[in-house]
Protein backbone atom coordinates (compact mmCIF):
# COMPACT_ATOMS: atom_id res chain seq x y z
CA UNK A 1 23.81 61.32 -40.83
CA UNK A 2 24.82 59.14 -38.31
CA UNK A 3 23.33 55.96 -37.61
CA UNK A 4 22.72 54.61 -33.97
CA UNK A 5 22.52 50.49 -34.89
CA UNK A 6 25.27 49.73 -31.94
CA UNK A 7 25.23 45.84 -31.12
CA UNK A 8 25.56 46.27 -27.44
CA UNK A 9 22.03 47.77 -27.80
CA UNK A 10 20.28 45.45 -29.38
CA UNK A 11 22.13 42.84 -27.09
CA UNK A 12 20.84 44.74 -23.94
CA UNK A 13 17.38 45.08 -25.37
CA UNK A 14 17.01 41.53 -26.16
CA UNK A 15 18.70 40.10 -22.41
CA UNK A 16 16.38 42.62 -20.72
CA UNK A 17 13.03 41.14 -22.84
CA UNK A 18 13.88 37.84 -22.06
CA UNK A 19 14.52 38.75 -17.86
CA UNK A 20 11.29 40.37 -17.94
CA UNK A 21 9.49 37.71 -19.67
CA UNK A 22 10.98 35.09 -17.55
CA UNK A 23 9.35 37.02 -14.36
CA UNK A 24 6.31 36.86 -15.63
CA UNK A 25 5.88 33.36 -15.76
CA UNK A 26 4.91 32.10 -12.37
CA UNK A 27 7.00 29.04 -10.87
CA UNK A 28 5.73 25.58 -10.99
CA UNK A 29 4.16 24.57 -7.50
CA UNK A 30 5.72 21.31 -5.54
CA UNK A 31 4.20 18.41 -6.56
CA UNK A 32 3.34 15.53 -3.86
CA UNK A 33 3.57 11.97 -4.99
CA UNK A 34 2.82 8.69 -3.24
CA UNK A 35 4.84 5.45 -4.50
CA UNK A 36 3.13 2.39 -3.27
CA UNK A 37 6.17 0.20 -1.58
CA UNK A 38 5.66 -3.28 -1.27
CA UNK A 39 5.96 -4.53 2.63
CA UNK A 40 4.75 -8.05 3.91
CA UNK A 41 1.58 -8.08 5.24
CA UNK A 42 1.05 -10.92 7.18
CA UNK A 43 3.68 -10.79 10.39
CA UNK A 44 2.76 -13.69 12.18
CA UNK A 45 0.61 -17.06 11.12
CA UNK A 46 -1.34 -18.15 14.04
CA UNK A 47 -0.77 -21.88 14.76
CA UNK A 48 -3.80 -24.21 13.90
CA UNK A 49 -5.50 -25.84 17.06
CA UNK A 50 -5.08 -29.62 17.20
CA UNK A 51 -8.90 -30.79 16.54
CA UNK A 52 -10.35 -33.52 18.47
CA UNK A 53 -11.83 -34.84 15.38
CA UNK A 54 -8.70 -34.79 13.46
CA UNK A 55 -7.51 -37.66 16.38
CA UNK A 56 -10.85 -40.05 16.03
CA UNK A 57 -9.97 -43.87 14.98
CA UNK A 58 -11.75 -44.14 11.63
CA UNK A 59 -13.86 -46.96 13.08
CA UNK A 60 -15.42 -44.20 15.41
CA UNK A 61 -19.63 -44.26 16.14
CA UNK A 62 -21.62 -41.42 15.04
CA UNK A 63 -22.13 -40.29 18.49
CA UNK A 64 -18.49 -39.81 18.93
CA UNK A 65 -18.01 -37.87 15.47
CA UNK A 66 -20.82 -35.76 16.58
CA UNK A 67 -19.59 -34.62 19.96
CA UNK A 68 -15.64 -34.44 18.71
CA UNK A 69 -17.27 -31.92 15.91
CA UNK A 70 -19.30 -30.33 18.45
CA UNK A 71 -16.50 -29.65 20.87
CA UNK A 72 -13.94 -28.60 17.60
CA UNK A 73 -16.50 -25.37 16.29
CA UNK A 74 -15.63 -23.15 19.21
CA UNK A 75 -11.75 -23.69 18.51
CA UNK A 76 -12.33 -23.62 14.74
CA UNK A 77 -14.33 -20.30 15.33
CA UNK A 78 -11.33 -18.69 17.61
CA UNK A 79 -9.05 -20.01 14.93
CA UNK A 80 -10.84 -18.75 12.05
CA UNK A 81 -10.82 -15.09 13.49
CA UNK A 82 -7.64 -14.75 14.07
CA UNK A 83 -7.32 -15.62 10.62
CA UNK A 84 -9.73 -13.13 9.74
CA UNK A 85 -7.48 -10.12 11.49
CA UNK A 86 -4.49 -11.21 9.75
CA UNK A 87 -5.53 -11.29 6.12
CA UNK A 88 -7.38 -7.95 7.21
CA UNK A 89 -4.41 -6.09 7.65
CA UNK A 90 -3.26 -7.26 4.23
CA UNK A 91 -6.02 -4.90 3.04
């Protein structure tokens, strides 16, 4: 009786599981992937307004501290949005 355990067979048997099984598996989909990258956020500093009240004497009247503070909040007010928009776009 002759046998028909040939190594080439079994070889060829196992290669051609392992092809099909590899086709069965379905291939892994691209992943996307955001790195955060650190980048300055403030470009430019805007340059603080010289205040009126900032230049009174210290022996100044009331009066005079009143209207230099008066006359200062629209400037401060300009100033402090700009301010605003920068640290914004730090956001």
């Amino acid at each position: 009786m002759k046998t028909h355990n040939q190594p080439g067979l079994v070889i060829l048997a196992v290669l051609l599981v392992v092809l099909l099984a590899g086709c069965a598996s379905v291939p892994p989909a691209p992943v996307h992937v955001e790195v955060p990258v650190v980048v300055p956020c403030i470009g430019e500093v805007p340059q603080r307004p010289v205040y009126e009240f900032d230049q009174l004497p210290a022996s100044a009247a009331d009066g005079e501290i009143i209207l230099a503070l008066a006359r200062d909040w629209t400037r401060g007010r300009a100033y402090e949005g700009v301010l605003e928009a920068v640290v914004a776009g730090c956001r």
